[in-house]
C-alpha atoms as a PDB file:
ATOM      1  CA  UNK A   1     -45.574 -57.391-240.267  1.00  0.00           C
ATOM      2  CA  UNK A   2     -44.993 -56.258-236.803  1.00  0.00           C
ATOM      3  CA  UNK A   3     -48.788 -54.172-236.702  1.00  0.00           C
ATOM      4  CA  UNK A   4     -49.745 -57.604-237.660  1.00  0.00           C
ATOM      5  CA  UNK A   5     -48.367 -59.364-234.523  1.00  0.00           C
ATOM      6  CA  UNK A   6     -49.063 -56.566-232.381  1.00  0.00           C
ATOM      7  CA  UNK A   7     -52.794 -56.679-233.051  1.00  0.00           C
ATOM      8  CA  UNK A   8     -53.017 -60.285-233.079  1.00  0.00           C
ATOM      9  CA  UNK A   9     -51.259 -60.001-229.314  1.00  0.00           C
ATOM     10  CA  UNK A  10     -53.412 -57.545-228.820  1.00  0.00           C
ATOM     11  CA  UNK A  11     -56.832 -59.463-229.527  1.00  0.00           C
ATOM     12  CA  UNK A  12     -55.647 -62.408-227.834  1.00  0.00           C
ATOM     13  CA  UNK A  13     -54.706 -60.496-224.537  1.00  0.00           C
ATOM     14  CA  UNK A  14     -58.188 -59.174-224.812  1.00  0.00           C
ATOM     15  CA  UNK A  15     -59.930 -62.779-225.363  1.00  0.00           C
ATOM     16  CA  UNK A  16     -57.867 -64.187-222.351  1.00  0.00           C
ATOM     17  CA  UNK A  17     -58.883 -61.212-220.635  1.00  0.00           C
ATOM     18  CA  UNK A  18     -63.311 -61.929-221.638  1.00  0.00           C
ATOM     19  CA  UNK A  19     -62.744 -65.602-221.457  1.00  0.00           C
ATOM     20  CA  UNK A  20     -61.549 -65.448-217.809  1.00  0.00           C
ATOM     21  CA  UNK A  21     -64.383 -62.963-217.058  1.00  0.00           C
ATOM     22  CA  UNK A  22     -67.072 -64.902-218.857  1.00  0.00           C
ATOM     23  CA  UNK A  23     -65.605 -68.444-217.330  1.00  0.00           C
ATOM     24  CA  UNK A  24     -65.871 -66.518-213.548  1.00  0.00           C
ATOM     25  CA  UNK A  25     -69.402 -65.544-214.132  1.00  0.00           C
ATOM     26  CA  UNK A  26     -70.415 -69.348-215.448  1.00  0.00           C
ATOM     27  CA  UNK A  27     -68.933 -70.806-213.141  1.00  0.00           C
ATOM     28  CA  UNK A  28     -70.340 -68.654-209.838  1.00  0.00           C
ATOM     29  CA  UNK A  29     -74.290 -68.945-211.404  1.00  0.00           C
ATOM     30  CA  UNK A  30     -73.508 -72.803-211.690  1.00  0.00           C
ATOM     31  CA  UNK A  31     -72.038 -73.381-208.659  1.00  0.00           C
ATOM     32  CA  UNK A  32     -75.004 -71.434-207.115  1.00  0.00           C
ATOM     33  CA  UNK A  33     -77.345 -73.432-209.288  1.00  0.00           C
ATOM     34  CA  UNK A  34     -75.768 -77.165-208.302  1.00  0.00           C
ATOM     35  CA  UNK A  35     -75.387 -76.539-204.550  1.00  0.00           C
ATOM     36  CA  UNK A  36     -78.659 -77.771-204.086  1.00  0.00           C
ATOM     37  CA  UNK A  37     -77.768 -81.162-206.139  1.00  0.00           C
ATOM     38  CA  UNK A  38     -77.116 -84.712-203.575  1.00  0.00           C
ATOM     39  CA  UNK A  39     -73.224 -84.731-204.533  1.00  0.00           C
ATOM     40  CA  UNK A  40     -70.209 -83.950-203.039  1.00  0.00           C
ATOM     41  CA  UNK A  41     -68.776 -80.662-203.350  1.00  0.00           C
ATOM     42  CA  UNK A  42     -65.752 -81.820-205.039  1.00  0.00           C
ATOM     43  CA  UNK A  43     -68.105 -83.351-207.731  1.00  0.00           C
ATOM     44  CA  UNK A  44     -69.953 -79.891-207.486  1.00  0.00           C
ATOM     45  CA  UNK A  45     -66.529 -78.050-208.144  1.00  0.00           C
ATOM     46  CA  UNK A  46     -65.833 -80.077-211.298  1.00  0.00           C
ATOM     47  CA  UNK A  47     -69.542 -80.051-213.064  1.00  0.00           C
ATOM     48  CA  UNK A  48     -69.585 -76.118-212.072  1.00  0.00           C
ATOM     49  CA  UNK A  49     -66.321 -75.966-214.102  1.00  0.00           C
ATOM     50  CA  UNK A  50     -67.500 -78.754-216.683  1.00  0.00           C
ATOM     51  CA  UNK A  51     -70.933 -76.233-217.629  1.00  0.00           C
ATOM     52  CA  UNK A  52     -68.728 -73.217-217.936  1.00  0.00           C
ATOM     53  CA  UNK A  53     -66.849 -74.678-220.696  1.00  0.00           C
ATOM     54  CA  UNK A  54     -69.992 -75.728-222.171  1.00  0.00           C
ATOM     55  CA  UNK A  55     -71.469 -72.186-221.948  1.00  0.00           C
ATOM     56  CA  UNK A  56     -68.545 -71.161-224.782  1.00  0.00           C
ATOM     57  CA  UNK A  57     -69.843 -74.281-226.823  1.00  0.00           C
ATOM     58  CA  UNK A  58     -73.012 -73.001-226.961  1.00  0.00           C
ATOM     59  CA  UNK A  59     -72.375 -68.954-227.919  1.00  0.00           C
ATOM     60  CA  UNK A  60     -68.941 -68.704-228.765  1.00  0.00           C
ATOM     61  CA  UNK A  61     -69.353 -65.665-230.500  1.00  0.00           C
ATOM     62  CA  UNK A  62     -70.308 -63.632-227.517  1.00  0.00           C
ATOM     63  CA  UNK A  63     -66.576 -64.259-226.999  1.00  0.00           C
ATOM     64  CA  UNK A  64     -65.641 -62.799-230.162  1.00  0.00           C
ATOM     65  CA  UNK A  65     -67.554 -59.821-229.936  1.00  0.00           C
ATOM     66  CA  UNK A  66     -66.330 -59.149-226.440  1.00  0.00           C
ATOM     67  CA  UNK A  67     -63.019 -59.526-227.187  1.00  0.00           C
ATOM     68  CA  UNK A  68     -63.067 -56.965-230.395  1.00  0.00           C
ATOM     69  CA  UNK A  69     -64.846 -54.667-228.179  1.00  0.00           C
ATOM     70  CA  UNK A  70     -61.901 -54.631-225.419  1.00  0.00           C
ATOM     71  CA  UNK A  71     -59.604 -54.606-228.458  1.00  0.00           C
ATOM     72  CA  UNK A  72     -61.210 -51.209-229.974  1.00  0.00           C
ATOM     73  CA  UNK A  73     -61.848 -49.773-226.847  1.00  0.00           C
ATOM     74  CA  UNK A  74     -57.798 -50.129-226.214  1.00  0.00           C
ATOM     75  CA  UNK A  75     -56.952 -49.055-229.538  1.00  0.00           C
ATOM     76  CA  UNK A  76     -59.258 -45.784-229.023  1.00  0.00           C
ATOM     77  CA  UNK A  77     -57.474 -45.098-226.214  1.00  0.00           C
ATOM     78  CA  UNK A  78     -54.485 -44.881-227.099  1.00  0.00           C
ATOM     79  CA  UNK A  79     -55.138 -42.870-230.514  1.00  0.00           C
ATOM     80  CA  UNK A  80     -54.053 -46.563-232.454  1.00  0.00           C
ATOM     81  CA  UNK A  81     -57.019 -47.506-234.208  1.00  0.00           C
ATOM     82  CA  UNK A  82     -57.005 -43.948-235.917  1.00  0.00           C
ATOM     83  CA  UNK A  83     -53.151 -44.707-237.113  1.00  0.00           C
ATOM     84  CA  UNK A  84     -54.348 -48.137-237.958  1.00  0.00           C
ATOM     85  CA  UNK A  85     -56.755 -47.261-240.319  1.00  0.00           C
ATOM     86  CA  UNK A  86     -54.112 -44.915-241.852  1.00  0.00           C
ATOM     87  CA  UNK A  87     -51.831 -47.765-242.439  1.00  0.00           C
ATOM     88  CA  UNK A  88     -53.597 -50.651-243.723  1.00  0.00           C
ATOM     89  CA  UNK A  89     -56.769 -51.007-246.039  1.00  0.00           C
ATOM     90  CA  UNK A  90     -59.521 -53.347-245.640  1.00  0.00           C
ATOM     91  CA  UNK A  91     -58.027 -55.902-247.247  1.00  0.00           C
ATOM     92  CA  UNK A  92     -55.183 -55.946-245.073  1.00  0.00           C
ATOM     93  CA  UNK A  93     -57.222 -55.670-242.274  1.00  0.00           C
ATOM     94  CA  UNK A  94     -59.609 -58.896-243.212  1.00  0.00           C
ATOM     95  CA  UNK A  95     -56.196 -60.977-244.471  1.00  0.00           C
ATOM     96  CA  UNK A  96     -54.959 -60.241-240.861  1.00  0.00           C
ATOM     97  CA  UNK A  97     -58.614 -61.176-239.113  1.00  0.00           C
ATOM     98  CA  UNK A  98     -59.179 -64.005-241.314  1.00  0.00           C
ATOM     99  CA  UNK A  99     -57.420 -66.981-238.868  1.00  0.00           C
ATOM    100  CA  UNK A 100     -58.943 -65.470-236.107  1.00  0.00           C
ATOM    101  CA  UNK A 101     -62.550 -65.733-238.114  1.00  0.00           C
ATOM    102  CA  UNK A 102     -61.366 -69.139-238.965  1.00  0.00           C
ATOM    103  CA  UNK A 103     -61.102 -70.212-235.806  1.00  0.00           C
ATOM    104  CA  UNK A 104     -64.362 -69.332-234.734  1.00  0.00           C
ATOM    105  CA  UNK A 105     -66.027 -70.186-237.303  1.00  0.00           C
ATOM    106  CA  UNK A 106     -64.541 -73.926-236.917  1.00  0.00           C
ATOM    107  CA  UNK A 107     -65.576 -73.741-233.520  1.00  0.00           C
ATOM    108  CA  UNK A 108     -69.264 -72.750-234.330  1.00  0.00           C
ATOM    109  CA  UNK A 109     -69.336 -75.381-237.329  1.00  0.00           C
ATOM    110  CA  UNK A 110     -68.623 -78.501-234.404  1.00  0.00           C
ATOM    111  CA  UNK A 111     -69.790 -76.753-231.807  1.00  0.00           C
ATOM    112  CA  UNK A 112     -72.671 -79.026-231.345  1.00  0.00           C
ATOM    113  CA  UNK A 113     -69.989 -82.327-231.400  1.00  0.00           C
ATOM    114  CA  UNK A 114     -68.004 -80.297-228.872  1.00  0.00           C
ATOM    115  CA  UNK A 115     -71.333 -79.577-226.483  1.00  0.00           C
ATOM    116  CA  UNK A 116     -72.376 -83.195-226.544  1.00  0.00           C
ATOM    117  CA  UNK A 117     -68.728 -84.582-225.857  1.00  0.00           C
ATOM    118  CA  UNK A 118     -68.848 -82.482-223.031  1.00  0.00           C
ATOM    119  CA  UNK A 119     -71.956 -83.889-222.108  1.00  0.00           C
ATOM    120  CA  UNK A 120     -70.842 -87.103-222.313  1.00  0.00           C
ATOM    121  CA  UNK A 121     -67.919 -86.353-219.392  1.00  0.00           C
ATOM    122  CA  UNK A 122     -71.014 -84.500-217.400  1.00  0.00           C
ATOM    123  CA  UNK A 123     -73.123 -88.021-217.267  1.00  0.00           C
ATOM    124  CA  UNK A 124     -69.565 -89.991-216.805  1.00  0.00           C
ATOM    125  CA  UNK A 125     -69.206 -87.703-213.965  1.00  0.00           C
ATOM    126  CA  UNK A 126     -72.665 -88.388-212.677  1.00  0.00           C
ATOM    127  CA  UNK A 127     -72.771 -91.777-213.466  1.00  0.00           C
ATOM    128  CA  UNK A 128     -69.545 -92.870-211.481  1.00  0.00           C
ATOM    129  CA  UNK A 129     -70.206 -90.715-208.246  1.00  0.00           C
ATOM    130  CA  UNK A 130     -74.168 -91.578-207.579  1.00  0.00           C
ATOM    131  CA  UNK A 131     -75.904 -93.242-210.872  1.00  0.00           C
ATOM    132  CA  UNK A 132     -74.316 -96.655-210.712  1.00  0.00           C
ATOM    133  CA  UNK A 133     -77.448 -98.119-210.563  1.00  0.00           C
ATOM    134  CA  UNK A 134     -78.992 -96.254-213.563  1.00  0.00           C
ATOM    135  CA  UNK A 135     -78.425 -96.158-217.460  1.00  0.00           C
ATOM    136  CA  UNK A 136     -80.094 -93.832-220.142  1.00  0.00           C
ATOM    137  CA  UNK A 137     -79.744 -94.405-223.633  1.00  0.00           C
ATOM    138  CA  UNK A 138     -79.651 -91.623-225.900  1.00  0.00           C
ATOM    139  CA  UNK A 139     -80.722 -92.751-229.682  1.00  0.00           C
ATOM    140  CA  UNK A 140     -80.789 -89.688-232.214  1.00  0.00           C
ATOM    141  CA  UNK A 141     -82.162 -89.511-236.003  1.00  0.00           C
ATOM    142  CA  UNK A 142     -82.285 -86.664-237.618  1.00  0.00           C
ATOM    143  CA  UNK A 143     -84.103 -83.916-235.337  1.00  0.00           C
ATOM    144  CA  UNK A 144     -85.573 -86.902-233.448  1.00  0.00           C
ATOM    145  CA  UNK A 145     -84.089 -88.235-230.195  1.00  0.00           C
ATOM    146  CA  UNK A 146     -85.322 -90.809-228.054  1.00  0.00           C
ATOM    147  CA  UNK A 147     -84.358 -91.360-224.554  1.00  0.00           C
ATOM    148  CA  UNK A 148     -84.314 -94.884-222.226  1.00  0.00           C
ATOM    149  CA  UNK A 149     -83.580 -94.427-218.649  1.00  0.00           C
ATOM    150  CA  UNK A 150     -83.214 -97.804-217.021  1.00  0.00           C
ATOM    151  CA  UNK A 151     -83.135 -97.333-212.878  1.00  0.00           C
ATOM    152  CA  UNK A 152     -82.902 -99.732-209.907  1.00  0.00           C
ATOM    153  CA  UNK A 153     -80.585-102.593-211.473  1.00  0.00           C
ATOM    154  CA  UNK A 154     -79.136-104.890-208.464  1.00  0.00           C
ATOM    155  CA  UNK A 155     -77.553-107.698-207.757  1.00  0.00           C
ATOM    156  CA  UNK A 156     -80.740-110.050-207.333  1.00  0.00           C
ATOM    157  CA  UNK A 157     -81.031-109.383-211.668  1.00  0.00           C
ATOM    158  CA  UNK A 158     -84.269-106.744-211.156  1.00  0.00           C
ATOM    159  CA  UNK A 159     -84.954-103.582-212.954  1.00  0.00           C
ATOM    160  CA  UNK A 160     -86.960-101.392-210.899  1.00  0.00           C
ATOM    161  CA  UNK A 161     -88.580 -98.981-213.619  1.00  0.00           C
ATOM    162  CA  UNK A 162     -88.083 -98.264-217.655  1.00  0.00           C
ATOM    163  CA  UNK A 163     -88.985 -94.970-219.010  1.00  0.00           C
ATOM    164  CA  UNK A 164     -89.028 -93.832-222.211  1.00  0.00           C
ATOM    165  CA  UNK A 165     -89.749 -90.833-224.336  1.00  0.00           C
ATOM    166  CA  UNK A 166     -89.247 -89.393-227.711  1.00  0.00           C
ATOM    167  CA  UNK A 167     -88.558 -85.875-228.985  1.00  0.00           C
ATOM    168  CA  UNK A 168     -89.154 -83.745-231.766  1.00  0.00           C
ATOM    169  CA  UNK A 169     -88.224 -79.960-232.090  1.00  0.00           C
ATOM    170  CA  UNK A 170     -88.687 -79.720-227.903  1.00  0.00           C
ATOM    171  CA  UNK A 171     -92.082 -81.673-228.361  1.00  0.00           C
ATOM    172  CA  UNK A 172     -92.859 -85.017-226.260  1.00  0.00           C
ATOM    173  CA  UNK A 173     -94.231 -86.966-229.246  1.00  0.00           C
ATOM    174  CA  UNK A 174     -94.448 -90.840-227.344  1.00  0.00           C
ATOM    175  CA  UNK A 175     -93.755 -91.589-223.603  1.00  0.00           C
ATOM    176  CA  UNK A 176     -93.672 -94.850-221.994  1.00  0.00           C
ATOM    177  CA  UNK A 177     -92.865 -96.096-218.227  1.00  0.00           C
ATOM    178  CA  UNK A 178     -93.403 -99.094-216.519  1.00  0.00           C
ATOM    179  CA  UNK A 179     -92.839-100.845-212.724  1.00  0.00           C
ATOM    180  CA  UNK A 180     -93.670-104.172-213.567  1.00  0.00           C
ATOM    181  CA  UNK A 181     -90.613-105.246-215.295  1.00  0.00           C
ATOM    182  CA  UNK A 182     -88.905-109.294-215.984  1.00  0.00           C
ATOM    183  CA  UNK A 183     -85.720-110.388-216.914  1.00  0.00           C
ATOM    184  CA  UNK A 184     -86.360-113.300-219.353  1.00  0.00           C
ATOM    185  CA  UNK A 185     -83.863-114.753-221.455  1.00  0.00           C
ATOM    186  CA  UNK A 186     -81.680-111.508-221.154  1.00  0.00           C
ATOM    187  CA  UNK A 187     -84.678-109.727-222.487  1.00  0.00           C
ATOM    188  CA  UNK A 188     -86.391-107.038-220.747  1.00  0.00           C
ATOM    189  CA  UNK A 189     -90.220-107.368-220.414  1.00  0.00           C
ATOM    190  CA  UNK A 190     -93.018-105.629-219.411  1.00  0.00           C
ATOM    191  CA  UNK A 191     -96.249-106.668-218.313  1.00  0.00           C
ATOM    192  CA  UNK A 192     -98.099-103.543-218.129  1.00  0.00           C
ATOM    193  CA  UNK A 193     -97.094-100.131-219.455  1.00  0.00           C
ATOM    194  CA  UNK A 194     -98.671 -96.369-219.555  1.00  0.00           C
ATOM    195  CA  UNK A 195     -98.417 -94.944-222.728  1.00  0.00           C
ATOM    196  CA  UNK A 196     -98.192 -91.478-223.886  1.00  0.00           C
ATOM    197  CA  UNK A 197     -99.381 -90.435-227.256  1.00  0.00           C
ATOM    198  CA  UNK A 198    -100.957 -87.688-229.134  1.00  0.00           C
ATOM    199  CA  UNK A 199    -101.731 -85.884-225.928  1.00  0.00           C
ATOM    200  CA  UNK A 200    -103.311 -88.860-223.995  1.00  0.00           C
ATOM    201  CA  UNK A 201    -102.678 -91.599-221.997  1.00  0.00           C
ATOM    202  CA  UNK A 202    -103.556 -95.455-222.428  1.00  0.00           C
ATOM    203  CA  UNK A 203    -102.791 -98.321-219.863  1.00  0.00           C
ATOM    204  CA  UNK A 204    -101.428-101.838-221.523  1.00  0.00           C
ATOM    205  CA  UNK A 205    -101.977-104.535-219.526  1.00  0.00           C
ATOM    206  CA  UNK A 206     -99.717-107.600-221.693  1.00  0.00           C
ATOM    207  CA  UNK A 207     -96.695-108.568-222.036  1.00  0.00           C
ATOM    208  CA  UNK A 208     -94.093-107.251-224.696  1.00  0.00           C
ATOM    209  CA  UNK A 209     -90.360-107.150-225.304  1.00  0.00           C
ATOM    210  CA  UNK A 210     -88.493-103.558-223.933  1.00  0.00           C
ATOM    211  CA  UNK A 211     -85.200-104.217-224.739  1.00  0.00           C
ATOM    212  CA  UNK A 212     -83.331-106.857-226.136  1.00  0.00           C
ATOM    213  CA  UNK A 213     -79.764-108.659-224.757  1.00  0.00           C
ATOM    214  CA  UNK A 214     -80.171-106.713-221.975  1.00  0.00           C
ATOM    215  CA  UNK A 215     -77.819-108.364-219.391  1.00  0.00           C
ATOM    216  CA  UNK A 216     -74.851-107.752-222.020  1.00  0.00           C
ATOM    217  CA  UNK A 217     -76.458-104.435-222.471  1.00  0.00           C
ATOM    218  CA  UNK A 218     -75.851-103.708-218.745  1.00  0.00           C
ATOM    219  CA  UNK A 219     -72.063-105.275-218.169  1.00  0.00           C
ATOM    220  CA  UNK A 220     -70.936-103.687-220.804  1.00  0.00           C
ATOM    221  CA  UNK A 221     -72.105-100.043-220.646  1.00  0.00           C
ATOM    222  CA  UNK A 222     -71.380 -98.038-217.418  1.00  0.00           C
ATOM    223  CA  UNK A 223     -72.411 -94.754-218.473  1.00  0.00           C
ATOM    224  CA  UNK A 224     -74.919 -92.837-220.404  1.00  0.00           C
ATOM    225  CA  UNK A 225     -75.012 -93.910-224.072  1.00  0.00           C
ATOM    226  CA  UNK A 226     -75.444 -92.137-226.898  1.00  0.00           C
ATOM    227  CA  UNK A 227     -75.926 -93.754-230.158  1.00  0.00           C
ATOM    228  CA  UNK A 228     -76.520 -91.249-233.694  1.00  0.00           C
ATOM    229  CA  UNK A 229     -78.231 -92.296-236.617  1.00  0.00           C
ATOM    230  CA  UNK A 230     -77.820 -88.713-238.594  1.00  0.00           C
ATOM    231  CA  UNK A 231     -78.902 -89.069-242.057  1.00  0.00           C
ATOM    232  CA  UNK A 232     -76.350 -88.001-244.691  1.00  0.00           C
ATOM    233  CA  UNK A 233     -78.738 -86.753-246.993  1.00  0.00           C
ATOM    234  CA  UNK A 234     -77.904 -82.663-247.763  1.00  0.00           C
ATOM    235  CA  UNK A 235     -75.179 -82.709-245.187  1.00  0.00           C
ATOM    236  CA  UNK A 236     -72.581 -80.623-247.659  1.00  0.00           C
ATOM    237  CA  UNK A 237     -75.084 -78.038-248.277  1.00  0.00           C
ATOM    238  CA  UNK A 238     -76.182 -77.774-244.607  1.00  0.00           C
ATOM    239  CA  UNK A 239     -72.101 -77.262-243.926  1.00  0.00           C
ATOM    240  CA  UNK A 240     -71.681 -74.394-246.832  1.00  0.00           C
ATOM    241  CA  UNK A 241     -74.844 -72.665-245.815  1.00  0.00           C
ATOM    242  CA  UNK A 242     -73.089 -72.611-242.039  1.00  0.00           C
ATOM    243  CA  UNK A 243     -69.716 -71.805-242.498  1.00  0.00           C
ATOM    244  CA  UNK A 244     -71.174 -69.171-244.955  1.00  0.00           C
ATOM    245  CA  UNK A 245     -73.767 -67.824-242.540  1.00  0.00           C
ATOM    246  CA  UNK A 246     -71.097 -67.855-239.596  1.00  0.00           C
ATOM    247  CA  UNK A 247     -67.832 -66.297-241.267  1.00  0.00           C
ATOM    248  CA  UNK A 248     -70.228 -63.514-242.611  1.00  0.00           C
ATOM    249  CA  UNK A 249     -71.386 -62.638-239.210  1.00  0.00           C
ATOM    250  CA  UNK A 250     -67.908 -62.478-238.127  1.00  0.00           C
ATOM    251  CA  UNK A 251     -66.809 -60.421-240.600  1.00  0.00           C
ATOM    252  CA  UNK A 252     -70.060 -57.881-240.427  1.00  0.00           C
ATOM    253  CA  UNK A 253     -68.956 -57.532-236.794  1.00  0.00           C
ATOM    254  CA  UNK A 254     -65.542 -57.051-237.506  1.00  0.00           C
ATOM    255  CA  UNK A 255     -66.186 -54.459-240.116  1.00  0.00           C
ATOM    256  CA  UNK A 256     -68.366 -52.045-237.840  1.00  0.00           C
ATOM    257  CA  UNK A 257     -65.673 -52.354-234.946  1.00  0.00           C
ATOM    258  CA  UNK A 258     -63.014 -51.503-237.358  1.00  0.00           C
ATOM    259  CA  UNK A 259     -65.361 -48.908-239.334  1.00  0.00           C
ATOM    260  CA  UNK A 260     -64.464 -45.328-240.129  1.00  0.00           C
ATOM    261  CA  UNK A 261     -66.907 -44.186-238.280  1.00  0.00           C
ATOM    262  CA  UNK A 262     -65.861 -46.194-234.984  1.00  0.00           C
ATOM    263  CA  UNK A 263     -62.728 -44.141-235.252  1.00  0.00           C
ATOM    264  CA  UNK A 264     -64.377 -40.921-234.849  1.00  0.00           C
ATOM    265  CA  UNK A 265     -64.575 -40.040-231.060  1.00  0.00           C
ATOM    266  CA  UNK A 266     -68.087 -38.013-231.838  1.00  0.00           C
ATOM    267  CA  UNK A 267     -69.622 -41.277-233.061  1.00  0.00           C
ATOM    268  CA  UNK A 268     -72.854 -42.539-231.158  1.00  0.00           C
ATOM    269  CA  UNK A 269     -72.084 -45.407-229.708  1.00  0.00           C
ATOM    270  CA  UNK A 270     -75.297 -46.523-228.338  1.00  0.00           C
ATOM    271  CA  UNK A 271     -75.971 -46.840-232.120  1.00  0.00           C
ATOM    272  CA  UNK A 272     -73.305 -48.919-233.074  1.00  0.00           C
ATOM    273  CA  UNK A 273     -73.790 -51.212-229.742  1.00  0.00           C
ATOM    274  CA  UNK A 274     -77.697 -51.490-230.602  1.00  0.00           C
ATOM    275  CA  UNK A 275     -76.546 -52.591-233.907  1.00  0.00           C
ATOM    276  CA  UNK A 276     -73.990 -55.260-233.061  1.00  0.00           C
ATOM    277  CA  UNK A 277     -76.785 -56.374-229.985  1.00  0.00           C
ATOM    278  CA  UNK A 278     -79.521 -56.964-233.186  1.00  0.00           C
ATOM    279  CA  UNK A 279     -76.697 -58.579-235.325  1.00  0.00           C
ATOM    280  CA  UNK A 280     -76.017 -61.330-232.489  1.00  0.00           C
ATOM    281  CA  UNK A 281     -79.940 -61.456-231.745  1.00  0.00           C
ATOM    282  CA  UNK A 282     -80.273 -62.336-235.246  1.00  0.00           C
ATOM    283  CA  UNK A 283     -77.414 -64.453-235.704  1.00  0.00           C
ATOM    284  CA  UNK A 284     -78.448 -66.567-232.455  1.00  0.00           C
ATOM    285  CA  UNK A 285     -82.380 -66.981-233.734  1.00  0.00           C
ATOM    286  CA  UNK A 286     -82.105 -67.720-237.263  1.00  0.00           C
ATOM    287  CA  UNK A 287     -80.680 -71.215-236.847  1.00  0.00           C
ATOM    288  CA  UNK A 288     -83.288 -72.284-234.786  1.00  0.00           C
ATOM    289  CA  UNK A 289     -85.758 -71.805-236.933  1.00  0.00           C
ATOM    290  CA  UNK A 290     -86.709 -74.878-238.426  1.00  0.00           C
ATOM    291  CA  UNK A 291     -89.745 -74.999-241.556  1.00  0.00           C
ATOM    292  CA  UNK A 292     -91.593 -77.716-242.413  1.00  0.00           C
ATOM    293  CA  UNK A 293     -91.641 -76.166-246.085  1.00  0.00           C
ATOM    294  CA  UNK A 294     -89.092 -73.458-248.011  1.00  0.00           C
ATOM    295  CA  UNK A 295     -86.290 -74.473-245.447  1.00  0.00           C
ATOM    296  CA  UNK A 296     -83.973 -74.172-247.899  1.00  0.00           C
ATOM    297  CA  UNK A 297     -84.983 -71.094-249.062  1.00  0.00           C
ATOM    298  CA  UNK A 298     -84.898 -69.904-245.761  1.00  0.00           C
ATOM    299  CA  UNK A 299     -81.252 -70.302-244.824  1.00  0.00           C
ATOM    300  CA  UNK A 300     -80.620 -68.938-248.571  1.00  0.00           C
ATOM    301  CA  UNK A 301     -82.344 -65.484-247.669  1.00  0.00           C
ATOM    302  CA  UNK A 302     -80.149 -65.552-244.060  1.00  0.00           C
ATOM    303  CA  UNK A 303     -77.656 -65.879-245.818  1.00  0.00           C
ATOM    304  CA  UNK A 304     -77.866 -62.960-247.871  1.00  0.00           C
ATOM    305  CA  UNK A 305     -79.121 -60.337-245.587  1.00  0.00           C
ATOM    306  CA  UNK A 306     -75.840 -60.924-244.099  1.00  0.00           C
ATOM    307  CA  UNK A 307     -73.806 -60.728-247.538  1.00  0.00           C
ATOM    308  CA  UNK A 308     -75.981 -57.507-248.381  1.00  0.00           C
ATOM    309  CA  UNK A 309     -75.506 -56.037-244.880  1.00  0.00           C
ATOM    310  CA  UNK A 310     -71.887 -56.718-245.318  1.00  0.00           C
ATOM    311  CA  UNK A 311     -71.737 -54.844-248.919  1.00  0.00           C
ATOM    312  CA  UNK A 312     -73.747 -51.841-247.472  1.00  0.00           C
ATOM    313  CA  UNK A 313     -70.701 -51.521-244.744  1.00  0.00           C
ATOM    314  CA  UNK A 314     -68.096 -51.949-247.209  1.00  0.00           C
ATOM    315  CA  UNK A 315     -69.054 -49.356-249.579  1.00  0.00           C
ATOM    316  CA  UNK A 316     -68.364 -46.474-246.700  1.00  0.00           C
ATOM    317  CA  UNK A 317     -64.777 -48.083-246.209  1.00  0.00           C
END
């Protein structure tokens, strides 16, 4: 019990440790990168510090893998990890990881509801210091999105411009803007557009309804929106195939940092570090890749290079 708590101390000291490092380095290249934005430094303090944290949403794992590494490293130093290995058996060792694993693999299961939450207090931010005159809805379906932007609302009841696109896997599919905008009603109208749409462009010179009840629309919002319409279909399955995909990786990882062979000093670590680098390369592309056909069998066969990889490591233990 008390190797237990000293390597869980022991990891955590070394997450703090990454996490502070990693947050520094965020938050210097962002505050470099919004220094040319109009707002006030304050406001440039707090989104610098608002994209860091969103940086973790997007790769936690680099944290993980960071954090073991410190971890070993220590342990190596200090002879440990070779008394460690003495001591407890894999099992032990993965009963004692597992929270830890948990945790991350929670964090990588939501890690897209924590991203756009913080995204949400990003356009807040925005929206209350110098956008007060500007809305964008954010409508979402599936892997489609569609975007409004709504600028130049005053007190004289006039909407300066409406734009309006729609995406699909980081594709433009359908654009639309217009200048020539009325209020009727509480509608929004427009009486001539430019269109965007399968690669060209069209002019409409009529009149047709943007946007319905828009005054109430308006009032009521006063920040960015963002409305989902996620289909439920094959939701459980995408969620097992996930936390299955994720809790192997974390557990491939953990096995070649706690490996037999890691504990021998002659051991070539550029090996072992090219290894882990393909692991993460892997384990970052994969879940981007989106087929139109054999999807499923796609994130089956992911799935079990990483269940076969993690036999072919056990078998040495």
């Amino acid at each position: 019990m008390t190797l237990t708590i000293y390597l869980v101390k022991r990891f955590f000291k070394s997450f703090i440790i990454c996490g502070g490092v990693s947050f520094s380095i965020f938050f210097i290249f962002s505050l470099i990168g919004n220094l040319g934005e109009r707002f006030s430094f304050q406001t440039i303090l707090y989104l610098s510090m608002i994209n860091s944290f969103q940086i973790f949403t997007y790769i936690p794992s680099h944290l993980f893998i960071l954090s073991f590494c410190l971890l070993v490293i220590h342990l190596k130093s200090k002879n440990e990890l070779v008394i460690i290995k003495e001591y407890l058996q894999l099992k032990s060792l993965f009963l004692i990881v597992f929270p830890i694993l948990a945790l991350f693999t929670f964090v990588e299961v939501n890690k897209e509801n924590f991203s756009k939450n913080i995204e949400k207090l990003k356009s807040n931010l925005i929206s209350s210091k110098n956008l007060a005159d500007t809305k964008v809805l954010i409508s979402s379906q599936g892997n489609k999105k569609s975007y409004s932007i709504f600028s130049g609302y005053d007190d004289d009841k006039i909407i300066n411009q409406y734009l309006k696109f729609e995406i699909q896997e980081n594709t433009i599919n359908r654009g639309e803007i217009s200048s020539d905008l009325n209020l009727i009603e509480n509608n929004l109208f427009s009486n001539e557009s430019i269109i965007y749409e399968n690669n060209d462009f069209r002019l409409e010179r009529f009149e047709k309804k943007l946007f319905e009840n828009f005054f109430s629309f308006w009032s009521t919002n006063t920040e960015a929106i963002i409305k989902n319409k996620e289909i439920g279909l094959n939701s459980n399955y995408s969620i097992i195939q996930s936390i299955l995909f994720y809790i192997l990786f974390y557990y491939c990882i953990t096995m070649i940092f706690l490996s037999k062979k890691l504990v021998n000093r002659g051991v070539n670590k550029i090996k072992v570090s090219l290894l882990v680098l393909f692991l993460f390369l892997y384990f970052l592309i994969v879940p981007k890749i989106i087929l139109n056909n054999f999807q499923y069998l796609f994130q089956i066969i992911s799935v079990m290079i990483f269940l076969l990889f993690f036999f072919k490591i056990k078998q040495y233990e």
